[in-house]
N, C-alpha and C. Protein backbone atom coordinates (compact mmCIF):
# COMPACT_ATOMS: atom_id res chain seq x y z
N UNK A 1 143.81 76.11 74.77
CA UNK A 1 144.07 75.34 73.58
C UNK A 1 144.40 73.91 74.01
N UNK A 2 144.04 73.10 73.39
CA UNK A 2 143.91 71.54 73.67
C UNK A 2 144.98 71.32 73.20
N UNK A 3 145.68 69.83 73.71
CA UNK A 3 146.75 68.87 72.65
C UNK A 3 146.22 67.88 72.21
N UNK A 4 147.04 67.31 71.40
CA UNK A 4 146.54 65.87 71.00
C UNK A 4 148.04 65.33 71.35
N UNK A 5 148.35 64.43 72.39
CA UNK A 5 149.48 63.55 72.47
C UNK A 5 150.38 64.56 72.54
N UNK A 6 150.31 65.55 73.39
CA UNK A 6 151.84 66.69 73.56
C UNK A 6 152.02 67.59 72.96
N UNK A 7 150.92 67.64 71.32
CA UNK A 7 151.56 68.62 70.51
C UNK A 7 149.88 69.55 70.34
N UNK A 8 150.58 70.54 70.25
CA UNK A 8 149.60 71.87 70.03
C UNK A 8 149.32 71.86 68.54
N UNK A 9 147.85 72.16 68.32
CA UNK A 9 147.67 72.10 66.87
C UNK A 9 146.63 73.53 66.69
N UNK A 10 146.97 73.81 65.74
CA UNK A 10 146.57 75.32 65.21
C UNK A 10 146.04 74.75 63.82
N UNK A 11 144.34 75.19 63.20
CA UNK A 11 144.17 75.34 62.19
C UNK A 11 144.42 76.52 61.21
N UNK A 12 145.02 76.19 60.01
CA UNK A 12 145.56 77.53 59.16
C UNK A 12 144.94 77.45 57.73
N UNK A 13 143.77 78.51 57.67
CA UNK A 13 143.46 78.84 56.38
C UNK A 13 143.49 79.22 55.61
N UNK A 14 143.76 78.94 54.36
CA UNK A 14 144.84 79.93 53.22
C UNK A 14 143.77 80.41 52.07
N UNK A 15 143.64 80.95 51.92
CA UNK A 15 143.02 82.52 50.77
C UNK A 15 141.80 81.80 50.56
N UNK A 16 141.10 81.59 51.31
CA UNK A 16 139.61 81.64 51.20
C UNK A 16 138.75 82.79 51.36
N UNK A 17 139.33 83.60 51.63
CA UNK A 17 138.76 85.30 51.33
C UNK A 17 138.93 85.97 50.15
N UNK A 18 138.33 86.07 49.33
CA UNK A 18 138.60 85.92 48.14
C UNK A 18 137.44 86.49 47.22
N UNK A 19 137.71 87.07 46.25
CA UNK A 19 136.33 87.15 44.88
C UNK A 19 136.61 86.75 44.20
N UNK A 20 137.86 85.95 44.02
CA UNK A 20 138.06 84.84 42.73
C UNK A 20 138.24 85.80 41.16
N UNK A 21 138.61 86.62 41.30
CA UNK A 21 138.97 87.53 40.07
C UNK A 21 140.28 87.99 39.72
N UNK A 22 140.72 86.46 39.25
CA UNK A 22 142.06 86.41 38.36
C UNK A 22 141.98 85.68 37.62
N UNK A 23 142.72 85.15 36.83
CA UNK A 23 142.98 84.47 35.75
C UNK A 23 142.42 82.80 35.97
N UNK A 24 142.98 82.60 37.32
CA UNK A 24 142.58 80.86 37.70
C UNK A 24 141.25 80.86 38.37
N UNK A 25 140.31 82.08 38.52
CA UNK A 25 139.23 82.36 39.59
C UNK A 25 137.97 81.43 39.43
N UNK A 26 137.70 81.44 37.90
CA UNK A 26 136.92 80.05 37.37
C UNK A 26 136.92 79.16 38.10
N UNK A 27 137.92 78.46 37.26
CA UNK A 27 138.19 76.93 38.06
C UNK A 27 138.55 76.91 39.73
N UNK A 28 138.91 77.59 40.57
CA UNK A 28 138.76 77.61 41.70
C UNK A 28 138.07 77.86 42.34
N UNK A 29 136.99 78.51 41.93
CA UNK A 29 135.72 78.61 42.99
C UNK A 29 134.90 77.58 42.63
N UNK A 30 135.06 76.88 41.21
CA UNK A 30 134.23 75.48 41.29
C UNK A 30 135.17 74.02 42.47
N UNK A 31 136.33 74.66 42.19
CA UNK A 31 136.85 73.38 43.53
C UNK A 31 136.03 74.23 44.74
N UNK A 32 136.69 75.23 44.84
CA UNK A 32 136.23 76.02 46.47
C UNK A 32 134.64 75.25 46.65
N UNK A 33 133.60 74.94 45.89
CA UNK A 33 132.50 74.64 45.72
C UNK A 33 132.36 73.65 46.26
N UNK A 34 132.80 72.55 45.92
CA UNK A 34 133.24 71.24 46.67
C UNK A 34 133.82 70.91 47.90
N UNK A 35 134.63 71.83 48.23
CA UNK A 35 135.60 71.78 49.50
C UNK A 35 134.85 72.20 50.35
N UNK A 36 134.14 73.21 50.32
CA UNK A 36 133.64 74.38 51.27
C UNK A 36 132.89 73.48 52.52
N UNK A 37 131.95 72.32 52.04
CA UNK A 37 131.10 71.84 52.79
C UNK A 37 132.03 70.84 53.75
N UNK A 38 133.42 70.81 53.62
CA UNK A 38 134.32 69.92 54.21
C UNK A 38 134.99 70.75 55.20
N UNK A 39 135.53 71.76 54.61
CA UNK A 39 135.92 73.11 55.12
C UNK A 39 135.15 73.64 56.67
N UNK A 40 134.20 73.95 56.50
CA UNK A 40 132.78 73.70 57.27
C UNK A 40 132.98 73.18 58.59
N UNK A 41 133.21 72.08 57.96
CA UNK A 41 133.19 71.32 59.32
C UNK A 41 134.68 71.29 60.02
N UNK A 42 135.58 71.19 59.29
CA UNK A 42 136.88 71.65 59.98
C UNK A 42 137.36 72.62 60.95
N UNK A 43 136.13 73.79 60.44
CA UNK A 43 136.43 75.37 61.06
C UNK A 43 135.41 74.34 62.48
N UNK A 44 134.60 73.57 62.44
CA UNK A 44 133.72 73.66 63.68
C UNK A 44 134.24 73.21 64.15
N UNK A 45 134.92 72.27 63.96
CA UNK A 45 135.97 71.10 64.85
C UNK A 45 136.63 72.14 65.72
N UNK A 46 137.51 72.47 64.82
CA UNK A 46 138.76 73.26 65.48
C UNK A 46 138.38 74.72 66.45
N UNK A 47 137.55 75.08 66.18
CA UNK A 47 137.04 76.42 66.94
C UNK A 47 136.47 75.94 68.68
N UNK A 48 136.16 75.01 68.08
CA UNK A 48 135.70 73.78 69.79
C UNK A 48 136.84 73.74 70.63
N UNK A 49 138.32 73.69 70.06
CA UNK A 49 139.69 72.90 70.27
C UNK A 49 140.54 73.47 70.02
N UNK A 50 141.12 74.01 69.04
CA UNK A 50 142.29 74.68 69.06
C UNK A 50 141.99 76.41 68.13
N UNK A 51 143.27 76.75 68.39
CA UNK A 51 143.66 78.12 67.24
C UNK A 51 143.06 78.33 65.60
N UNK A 52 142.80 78.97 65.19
CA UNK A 52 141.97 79.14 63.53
C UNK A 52 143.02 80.19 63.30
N UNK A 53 143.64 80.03 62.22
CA UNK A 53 144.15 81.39 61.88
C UNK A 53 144.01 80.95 60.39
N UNK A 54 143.44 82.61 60.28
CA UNK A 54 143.18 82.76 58.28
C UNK A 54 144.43 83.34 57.95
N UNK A 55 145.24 82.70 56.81
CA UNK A 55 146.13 83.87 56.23
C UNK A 55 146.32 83.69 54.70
N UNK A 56 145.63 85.06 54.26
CA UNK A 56 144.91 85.23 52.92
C UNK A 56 146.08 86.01 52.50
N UNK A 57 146.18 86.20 50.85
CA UNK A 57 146.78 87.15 50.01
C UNK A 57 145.94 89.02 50.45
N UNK A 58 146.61 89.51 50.35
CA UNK A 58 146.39 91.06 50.59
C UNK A 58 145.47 91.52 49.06
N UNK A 59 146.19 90.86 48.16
CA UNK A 59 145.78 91.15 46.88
C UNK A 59 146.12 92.79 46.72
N UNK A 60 146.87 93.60 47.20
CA UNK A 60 147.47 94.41 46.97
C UNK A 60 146.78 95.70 47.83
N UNK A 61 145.70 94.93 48.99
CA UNK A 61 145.24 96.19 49.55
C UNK A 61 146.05 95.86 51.14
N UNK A 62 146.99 96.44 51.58
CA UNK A 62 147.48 96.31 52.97
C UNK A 62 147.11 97.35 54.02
N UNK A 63 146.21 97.48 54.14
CA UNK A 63 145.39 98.75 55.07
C UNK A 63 144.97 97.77 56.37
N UNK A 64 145.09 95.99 56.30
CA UNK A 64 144.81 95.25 57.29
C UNK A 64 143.91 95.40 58.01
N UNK A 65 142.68 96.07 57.21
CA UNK A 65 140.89 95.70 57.64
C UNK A 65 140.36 93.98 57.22
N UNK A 66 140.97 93.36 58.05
CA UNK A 66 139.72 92.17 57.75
C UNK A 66 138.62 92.21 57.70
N UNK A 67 137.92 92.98 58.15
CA UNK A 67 136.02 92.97 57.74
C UNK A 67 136.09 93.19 56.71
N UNK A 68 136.79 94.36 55.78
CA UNK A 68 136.60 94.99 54.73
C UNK A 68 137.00 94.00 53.61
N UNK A 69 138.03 93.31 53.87
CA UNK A 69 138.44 92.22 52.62
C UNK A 69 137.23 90.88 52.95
N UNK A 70 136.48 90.92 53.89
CA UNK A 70 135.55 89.77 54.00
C UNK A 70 134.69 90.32 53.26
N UNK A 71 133.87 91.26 53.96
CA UNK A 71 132.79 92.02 52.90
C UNK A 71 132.86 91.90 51.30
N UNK A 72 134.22 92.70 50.78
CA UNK A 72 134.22 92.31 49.38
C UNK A 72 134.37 90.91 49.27
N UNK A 73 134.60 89.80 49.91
CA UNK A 73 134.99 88.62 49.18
C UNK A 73 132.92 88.26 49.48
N UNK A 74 132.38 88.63 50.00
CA UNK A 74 130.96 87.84 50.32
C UNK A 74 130.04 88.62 49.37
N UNK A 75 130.59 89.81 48.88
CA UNK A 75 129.76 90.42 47.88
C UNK A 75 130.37 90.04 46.23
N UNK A 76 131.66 89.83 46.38
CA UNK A 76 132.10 89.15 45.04
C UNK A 76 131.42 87.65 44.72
N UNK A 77 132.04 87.39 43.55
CA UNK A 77 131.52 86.39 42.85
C UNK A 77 132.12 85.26 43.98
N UNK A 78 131.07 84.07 43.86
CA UNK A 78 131.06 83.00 44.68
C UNK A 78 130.77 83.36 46.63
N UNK A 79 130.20 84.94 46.62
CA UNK A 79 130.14 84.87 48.27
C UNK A 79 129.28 83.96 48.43
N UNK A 80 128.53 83.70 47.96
CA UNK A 80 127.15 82.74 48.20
C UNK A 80 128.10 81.19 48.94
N UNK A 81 128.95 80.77 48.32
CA UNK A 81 129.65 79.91 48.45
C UNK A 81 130.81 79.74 49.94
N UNK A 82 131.41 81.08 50.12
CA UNK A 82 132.00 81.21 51.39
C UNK A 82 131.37 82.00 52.37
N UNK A 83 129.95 81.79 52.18
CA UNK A 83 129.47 82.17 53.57
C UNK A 83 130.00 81.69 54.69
N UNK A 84 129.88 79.92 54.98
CA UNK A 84 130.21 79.18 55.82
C UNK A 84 131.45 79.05 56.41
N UNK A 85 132.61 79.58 55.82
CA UNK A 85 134.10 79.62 55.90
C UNK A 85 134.72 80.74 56.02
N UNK A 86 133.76 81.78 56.45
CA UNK A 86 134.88 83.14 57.00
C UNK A 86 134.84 83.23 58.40
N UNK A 87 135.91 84.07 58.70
CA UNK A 87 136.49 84.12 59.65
C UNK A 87 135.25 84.02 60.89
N UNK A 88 135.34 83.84 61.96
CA UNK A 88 134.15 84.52 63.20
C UNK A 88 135.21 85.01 64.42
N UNK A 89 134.71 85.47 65.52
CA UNK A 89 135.20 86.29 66.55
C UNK A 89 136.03 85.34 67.13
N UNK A 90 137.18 85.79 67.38
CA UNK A 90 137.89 84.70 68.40
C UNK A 90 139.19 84.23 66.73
N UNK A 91 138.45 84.13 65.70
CA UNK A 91 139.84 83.68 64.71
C UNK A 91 140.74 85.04 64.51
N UNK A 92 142.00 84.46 64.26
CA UNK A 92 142.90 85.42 64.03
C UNK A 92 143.13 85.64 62.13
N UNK A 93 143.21 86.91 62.07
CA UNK A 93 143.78 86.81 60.56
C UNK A 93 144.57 87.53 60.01
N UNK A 94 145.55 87.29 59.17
CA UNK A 94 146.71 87.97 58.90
C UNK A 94 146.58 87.66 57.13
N UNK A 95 147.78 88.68 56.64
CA UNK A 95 147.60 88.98 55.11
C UNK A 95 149.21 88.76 54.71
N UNK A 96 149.25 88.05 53.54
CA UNK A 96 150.56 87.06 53.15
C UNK A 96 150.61 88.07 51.70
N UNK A 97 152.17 88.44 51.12
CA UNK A 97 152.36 88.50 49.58
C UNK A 97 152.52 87.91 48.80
N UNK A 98 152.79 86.10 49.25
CA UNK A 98 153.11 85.47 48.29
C UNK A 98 152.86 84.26 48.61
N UNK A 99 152.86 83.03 47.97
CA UNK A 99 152.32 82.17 48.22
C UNK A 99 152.18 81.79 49.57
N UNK A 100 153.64 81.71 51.01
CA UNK A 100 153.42 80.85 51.75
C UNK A 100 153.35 81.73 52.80
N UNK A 101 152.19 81.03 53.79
CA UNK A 101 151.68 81.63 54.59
C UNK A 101 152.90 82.22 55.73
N UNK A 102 154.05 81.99 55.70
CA UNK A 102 155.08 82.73 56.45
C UNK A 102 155.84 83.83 56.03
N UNK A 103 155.67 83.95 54.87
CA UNK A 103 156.51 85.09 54.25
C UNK A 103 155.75 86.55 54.50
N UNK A 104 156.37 87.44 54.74
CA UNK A 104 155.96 88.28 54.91
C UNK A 104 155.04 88.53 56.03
N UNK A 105 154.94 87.44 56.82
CA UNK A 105 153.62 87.46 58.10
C UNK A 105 154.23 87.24 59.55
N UNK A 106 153.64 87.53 60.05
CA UNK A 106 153.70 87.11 61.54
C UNK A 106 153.35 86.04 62.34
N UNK A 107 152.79 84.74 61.14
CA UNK A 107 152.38 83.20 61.17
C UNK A 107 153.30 83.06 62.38
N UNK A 108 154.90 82.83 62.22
CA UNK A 108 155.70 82.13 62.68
C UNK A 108 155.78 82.63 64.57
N UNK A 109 155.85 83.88 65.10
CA UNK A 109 156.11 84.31 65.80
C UNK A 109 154.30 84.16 66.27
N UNK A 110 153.37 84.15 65.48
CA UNK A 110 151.91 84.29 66.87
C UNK A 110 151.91 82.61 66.52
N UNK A 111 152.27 81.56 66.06
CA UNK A 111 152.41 79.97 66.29
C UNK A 111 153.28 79.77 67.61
N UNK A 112 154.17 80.40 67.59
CA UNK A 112 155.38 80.91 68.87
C UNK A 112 154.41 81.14 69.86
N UNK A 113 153.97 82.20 69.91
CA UNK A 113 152.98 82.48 71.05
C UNK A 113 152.07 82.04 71.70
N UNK A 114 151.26 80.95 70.39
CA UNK A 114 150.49 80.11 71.15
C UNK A 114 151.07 78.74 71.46
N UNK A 115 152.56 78.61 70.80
CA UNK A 115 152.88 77.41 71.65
C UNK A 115 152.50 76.19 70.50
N UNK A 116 152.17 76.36 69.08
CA UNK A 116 152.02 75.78 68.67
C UNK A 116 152.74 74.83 67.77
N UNK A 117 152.85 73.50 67.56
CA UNK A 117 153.07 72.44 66.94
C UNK A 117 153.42 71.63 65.83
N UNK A 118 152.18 71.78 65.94
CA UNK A 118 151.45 70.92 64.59
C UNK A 118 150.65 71.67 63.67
N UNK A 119 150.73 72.66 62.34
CA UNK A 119 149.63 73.02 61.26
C UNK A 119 149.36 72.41 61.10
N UNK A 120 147.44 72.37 60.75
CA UNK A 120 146.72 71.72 60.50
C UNK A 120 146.42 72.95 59.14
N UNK A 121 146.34 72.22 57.67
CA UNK A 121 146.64 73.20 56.75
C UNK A 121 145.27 73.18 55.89
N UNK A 122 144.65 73.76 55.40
CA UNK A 122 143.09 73.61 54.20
C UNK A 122 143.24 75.25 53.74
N UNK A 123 142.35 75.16 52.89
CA UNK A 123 141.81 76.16 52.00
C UNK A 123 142.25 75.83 50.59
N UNK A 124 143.04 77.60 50.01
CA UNK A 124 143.11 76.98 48.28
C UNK A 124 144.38 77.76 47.90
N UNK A 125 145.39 77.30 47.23
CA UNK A 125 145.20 76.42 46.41
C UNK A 125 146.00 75.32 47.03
N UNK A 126 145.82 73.82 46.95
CA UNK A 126 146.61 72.84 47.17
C UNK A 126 147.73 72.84 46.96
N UNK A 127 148.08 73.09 45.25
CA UNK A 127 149.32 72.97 44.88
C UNK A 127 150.03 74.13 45.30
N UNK A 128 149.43 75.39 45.37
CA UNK A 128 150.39 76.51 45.18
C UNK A 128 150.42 77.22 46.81
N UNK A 129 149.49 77.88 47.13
CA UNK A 129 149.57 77.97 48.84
C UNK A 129 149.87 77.58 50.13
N UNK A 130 148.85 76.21 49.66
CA UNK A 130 148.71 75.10 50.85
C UNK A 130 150.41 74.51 51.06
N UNK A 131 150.98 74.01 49.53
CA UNK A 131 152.10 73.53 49.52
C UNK A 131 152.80 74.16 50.36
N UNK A 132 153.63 75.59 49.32
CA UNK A 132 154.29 76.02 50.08
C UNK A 132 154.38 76.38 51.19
N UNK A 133 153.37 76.83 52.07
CA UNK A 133 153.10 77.11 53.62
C UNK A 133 153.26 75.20 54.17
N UNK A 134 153.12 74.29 53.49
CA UNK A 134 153.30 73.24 54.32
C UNK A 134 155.17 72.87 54.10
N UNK A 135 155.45 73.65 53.10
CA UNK A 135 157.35 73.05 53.29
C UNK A 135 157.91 74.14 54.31
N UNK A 136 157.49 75.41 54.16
CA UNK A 136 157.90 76.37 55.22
C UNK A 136 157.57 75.95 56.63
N UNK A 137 156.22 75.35 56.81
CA UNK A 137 155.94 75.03 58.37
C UNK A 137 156.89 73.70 58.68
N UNK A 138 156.98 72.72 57.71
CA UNK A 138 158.47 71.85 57.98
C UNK A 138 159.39 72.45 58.18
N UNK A 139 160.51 73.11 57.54
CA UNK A 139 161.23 74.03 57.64
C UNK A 139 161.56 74.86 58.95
N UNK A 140 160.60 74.78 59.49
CA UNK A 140 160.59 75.77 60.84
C UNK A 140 160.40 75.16 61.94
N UNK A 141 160.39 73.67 61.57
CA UNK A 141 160.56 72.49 62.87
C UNK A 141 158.80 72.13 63.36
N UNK A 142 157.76 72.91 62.64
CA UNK A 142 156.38 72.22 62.97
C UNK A 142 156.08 71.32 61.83
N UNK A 143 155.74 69.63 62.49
CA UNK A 143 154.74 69.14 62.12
C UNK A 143 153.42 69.54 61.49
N UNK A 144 153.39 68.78 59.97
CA UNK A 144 152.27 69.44 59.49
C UNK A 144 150.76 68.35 59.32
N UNK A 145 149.96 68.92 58.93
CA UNK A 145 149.05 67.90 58.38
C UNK A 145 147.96 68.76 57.70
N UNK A 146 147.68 68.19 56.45
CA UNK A 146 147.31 68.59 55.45
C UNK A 146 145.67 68.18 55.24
N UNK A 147 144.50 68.69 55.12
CA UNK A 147 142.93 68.37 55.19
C UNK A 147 143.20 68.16 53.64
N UNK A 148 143.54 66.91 52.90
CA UNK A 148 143.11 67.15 51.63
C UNK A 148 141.45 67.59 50.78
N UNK A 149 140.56 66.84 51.72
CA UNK A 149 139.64 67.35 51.69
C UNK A 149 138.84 68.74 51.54
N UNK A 150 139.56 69.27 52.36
CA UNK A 150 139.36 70.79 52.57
C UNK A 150 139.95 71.73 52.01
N UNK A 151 140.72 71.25 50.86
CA UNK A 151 141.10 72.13 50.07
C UNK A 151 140.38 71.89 48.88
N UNK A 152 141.03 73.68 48.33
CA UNK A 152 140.23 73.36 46.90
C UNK A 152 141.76 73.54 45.87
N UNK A 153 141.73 73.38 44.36
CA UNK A 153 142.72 73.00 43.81
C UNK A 153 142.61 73.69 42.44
N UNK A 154 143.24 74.15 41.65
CA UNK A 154 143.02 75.14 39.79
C UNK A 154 143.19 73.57 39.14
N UNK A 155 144.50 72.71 39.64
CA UNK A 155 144.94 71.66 38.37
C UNK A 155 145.18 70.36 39.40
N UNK A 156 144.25 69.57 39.30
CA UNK A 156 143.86 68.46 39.94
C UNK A 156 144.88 67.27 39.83
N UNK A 157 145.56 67.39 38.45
CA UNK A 157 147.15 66.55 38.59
C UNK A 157 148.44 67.24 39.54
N UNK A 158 148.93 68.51 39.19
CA UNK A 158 149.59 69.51 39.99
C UNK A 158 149.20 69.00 41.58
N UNK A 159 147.79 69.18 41.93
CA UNK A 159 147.71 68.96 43.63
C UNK A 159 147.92 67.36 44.00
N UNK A 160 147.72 66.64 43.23
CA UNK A 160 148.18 65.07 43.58
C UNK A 160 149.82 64.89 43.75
N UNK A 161 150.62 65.50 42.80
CA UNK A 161 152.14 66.19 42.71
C UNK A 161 152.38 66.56 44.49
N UNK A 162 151.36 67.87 44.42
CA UNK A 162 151.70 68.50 45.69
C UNK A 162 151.83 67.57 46.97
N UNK A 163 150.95 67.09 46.94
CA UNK A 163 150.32 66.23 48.60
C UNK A 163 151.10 65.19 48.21
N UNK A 164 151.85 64.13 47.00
CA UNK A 164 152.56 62.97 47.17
C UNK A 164 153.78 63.73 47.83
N UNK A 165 154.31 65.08 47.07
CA UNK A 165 155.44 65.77 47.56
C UNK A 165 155.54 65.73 49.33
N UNK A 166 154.54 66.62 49.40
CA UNK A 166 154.15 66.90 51.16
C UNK A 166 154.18 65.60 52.07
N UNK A 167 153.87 64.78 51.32
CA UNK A 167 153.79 63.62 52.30
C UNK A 167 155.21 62.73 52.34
N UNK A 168 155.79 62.57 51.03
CA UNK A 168 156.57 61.07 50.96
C UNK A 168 158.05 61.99 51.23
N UNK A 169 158.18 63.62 50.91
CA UNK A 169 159.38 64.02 50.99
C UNK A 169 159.41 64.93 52.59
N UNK A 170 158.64 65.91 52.45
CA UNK A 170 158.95 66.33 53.96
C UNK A 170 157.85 66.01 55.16
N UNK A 171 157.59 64.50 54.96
CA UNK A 171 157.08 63.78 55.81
C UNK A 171 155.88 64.56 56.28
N UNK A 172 155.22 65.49 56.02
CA UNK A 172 153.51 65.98 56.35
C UNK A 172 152.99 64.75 56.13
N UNK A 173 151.46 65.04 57.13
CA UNK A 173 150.81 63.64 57.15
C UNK A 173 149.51 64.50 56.45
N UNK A 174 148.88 63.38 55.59
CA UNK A 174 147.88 64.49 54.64
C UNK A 174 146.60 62.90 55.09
N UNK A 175 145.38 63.88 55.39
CA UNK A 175 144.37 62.83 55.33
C UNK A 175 143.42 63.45 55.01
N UNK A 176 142.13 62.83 55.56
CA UNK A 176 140.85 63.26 55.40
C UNK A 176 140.16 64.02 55.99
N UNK A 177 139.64 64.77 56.42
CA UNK A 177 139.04 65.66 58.01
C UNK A 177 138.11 64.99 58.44
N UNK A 178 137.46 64.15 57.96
CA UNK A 178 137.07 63.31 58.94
C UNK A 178 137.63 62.67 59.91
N UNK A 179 139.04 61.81 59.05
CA UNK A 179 139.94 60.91 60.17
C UNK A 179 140.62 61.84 61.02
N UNK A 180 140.61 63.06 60.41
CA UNK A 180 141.74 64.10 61.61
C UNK A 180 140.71 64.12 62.57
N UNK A 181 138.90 64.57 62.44
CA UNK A 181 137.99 65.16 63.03
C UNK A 181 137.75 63.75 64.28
N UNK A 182 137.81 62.61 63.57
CA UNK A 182 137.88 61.10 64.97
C UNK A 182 139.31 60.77 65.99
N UNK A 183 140.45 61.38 64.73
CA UNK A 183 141.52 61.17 66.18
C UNK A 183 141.86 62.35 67.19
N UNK A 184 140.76 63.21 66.90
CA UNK A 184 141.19 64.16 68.28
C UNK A 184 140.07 64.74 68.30
């Protein structure tokens, strides 16, 4: 695993495994739609360079087959769309109950293990996932940074909320994946 300037950086993807069949599933797979091709390129970056870890909602099946929750998310509505953004060999993936990617997971202790830093945070939702997994990874003494790009979002005012939050209060640095993809 590479550094950038001392610090270990791990990419962390939040519930992009998915069939989008709830209440907000609409409107989020039309953001997911948009993001995905940004997304994309993030997973290529980082798979070159550092750690990938997916950590998706269980959605109430905890039997912890990742093929099996990929499969249904590529045969559900919008697989056409996350072809490009599931997991491949070598990513790690773990299953969350509630919004932030530390609760209930083993995020904190395999970040421990690899020694890692800095989250590097994308997927969906901005306001509600991404957030909270970015105040918990403050919280726990890692530096965050946020792909606004690479996420996708249900309420497009709410995620502007989120990322001014993330940025101006617990100091996460939120950019573009491009500019993350040129400074390292």
């Amino acid at each position: 695993m590479t550094q950038r300037g001392g610090v270990t950086e791990a990419l962390v993807v939040l519930d992009v495994i998915t069939t989008f069949e709830h209440e907000d599933g609409d409107p989020l797979l039309e953001s997911v739609r948009g993001s995905v091709p940004v997304l994309a390129r993030a997973l290529a970056h980082a798979r070159e360079r550092i750690a990938v870890i997916y950590v998706n909602d269980a959605d109430g099946d905890w039997d912890g087959d990742a093929p099996g929750h990929i499969a249904r998310a590529l045969a559900g509505k919008g697989g056409d769309v996350l072809r490009d953004v599931m997991p491949q060999p070598g990513d790690r993936v773990l299953f969350k109950p509630d919004y932030s990617a530390f609760d209930g997971t083993a995020l904190a202790h395999l970040l421990g293990d690899l020694g890692v830093t800095r989250v590097v945070l994308a997927g969906a939702a901005t306001e509600m996932c991404v957030a909270q997994t970015g105040i918990a990874a403050r919280a726990r003494g890692c530096q965050v940074t946020v792909l606004r790009d690479a996420c996708a979002t249900i309420d497009l005012e709410n995620e502007q909320i989120s990322l001014a939050y993330l940025e101006h209060v617990t100091g996460s640095v939120v950019r573009d994946t491009d500019d993350w993809i040129l400074r390292g």
